[in-house]
N, C-alpha and C. Protein backbone atom coordinates (compact mmCIF):
# COMPACT_ATOMS: atom_id res chain seq x y z
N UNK A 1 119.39 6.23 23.75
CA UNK A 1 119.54 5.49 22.52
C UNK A 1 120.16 4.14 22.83
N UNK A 2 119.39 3.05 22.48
CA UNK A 2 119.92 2.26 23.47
C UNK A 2 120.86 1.20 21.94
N UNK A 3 121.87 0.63 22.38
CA UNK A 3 122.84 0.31 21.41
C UNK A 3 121.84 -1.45 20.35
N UNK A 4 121.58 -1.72 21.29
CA UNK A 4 120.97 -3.19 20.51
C UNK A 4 119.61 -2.89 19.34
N UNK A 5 119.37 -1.24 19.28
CA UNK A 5 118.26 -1.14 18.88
C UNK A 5 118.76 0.03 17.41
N UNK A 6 119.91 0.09 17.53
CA UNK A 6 120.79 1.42 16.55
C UNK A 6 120.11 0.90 15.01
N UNK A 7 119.39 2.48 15.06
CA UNK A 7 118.70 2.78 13.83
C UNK A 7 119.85 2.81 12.66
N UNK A 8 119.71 1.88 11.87
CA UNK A 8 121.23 2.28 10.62
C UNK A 8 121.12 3.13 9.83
N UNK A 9 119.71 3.82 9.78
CA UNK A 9 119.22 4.70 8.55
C UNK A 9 119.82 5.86 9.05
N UNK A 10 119.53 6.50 10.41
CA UNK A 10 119.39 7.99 10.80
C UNK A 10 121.16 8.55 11.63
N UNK A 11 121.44 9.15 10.58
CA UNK A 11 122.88 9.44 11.06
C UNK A 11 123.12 10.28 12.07
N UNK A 12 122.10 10.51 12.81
CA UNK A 12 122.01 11.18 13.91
C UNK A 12 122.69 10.34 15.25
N UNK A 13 121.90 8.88 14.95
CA UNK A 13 122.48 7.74 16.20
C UNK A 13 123.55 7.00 15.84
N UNK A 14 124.46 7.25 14.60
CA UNK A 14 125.73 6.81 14.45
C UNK A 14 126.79 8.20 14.85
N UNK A 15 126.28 9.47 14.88
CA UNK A 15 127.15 10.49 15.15
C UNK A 15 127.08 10.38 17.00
N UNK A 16 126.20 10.03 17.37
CA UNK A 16 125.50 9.98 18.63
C UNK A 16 126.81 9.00 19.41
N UNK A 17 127.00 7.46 18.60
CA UNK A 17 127.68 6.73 19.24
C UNK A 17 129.65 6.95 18.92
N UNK A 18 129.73 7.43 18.42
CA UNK A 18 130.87 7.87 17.83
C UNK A 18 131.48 9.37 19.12
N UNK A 19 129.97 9.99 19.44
CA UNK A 19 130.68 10.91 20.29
C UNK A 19 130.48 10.25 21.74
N UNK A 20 129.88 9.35 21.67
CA UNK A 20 129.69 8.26 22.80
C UNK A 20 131.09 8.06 23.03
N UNK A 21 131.73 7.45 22.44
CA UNK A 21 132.91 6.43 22.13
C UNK A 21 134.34 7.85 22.18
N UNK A 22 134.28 9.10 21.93
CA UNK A 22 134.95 10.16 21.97
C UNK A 22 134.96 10.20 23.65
N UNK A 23 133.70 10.48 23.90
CA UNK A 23 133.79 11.22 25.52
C UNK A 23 134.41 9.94 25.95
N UNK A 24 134.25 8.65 26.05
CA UNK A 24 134.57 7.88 26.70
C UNK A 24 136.20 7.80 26.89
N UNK A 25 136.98 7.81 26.04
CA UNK A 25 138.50 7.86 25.47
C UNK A 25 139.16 9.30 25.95
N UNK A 26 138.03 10.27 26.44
CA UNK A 26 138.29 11.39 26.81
C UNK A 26 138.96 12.16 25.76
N UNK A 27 138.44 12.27 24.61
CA UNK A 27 139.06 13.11 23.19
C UNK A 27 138.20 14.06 23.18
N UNK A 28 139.24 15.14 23.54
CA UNK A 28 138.27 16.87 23.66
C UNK A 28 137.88 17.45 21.88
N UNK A 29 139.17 17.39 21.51
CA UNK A 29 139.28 17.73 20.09
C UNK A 29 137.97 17.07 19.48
N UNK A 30 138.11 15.85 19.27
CA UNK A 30 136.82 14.94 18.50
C UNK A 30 135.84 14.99 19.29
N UNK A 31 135.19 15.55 20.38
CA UNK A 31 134.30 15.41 20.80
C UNK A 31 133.78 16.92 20.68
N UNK A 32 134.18 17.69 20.55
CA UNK A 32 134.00 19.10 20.15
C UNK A 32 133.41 19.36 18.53
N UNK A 33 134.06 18.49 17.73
CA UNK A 33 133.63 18.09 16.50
C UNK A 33 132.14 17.96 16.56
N UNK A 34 132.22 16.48 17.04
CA UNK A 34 131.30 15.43 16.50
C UNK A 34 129.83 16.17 17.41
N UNK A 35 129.98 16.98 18.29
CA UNK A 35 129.05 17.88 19.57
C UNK A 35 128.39 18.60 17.87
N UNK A 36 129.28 19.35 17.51
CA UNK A 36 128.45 20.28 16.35
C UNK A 36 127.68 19.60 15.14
N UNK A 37 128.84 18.24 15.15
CA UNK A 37 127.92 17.52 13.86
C UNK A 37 126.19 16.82 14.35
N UNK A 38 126.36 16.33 15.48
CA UNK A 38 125.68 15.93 16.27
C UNK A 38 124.07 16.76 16.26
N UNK A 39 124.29 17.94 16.31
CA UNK A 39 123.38 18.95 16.39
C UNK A 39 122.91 19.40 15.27
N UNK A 40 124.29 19.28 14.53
CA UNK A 40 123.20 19.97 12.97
C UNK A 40 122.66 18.58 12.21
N UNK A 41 123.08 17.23 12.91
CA UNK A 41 122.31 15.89 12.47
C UNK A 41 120.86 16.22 12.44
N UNK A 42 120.55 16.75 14.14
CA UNK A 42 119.48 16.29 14.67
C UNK A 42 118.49 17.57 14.23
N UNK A 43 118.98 19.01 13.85
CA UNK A 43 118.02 19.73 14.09
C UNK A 43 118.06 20.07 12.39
N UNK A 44 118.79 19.55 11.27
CA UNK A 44 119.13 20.25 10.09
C UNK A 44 117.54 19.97 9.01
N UNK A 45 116.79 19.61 9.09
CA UNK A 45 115.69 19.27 8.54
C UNK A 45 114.53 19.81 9.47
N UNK A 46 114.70 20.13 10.50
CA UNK A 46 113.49 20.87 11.21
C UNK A 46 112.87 22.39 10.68
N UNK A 47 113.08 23.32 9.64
CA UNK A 47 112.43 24.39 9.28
C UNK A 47 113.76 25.24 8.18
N UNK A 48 113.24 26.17 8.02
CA UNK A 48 114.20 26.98 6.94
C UNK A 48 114.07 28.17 7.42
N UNK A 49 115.07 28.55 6.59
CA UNK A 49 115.20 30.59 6.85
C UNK A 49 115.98 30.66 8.49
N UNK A 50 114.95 31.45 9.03
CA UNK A 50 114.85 32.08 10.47
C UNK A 50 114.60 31.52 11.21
N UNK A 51 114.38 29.94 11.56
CA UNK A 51 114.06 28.81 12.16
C UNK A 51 115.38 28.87 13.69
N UNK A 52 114.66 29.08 14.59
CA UNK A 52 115.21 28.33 15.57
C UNK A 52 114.64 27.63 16.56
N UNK A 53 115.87 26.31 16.58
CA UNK A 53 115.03 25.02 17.61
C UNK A 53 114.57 25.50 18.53
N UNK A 54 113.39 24.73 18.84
CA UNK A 54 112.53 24.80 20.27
C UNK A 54 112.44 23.80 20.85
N UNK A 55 112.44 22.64 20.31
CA UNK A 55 112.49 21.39 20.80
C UNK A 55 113.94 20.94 21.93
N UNK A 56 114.03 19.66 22.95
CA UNK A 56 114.73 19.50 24.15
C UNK A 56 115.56 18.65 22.93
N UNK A 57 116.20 17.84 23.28
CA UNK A 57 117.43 17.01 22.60
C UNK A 57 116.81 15.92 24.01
N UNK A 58 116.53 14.48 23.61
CA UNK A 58 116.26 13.68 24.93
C UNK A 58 117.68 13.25 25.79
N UNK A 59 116.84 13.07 26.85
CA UNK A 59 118.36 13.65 28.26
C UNK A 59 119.10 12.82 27.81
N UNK A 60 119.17 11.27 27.09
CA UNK A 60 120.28 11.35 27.10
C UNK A 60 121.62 11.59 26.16
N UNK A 61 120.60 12.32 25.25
CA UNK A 61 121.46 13.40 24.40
C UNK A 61 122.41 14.07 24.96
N UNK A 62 121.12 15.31 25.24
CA UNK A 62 121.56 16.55 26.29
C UNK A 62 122.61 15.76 27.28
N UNK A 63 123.01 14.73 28.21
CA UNK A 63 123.86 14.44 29.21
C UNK A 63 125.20 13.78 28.14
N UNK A 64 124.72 13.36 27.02
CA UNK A 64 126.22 13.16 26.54
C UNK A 64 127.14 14.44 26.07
N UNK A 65 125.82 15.51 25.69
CA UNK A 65 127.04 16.88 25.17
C UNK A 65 126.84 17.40 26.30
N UNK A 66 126.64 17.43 27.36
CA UNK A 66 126.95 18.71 28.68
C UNK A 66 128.41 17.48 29.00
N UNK A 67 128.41 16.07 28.73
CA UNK A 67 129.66 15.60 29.18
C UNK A 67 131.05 16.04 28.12
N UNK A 68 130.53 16.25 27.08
CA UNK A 68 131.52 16.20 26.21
C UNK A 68 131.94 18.07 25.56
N UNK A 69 130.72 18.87 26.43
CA UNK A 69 131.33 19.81 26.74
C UNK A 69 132.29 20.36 27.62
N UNK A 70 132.27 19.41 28.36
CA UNK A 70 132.78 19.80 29.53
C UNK A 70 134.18 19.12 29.84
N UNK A 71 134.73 18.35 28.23
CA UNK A 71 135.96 17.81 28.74
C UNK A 71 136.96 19.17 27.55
N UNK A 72 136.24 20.42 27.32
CA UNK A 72 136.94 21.32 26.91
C UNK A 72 137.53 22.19 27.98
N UNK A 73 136.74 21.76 29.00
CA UNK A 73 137.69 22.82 30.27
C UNK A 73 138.43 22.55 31.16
């Protein structure tokens, strides 16, 4: 997601840079947060009921929450 191009509509890439800006500051607490908000941004309109994602999160999604999982341990 590249910053000069930040979609203002889709609150997916403002939760995106916010946990950007968490991992960076090294905030476990808020980055643990914003990891769950993050996810139900991106996947909360994809199906109903019994729906579970199948789709990847693009890497550099996926590499900001394996980073910001990983400042819980």
């Amino acid at each position: 997601m590249d910053e000069t191009n930040l979609n203002k509509y889709r609150l997916s890439d403002r939760v995106f840079y916010a946990l950007k800006l968490a991992v960076e500051q090294k905030d476990a607490e808020v980055s643990s947060a914003l990891v769950k908000i993050l996810e139900l941004a991106m996947t909360r309109n994809s199906g109903g009921g019994e729906f579970v994602e199948r789709r990847d999160f693009p890497a550099e999604v996926e590499a900001l929450l394996n980073q910001a999982r990983s400042l819980k341990k």
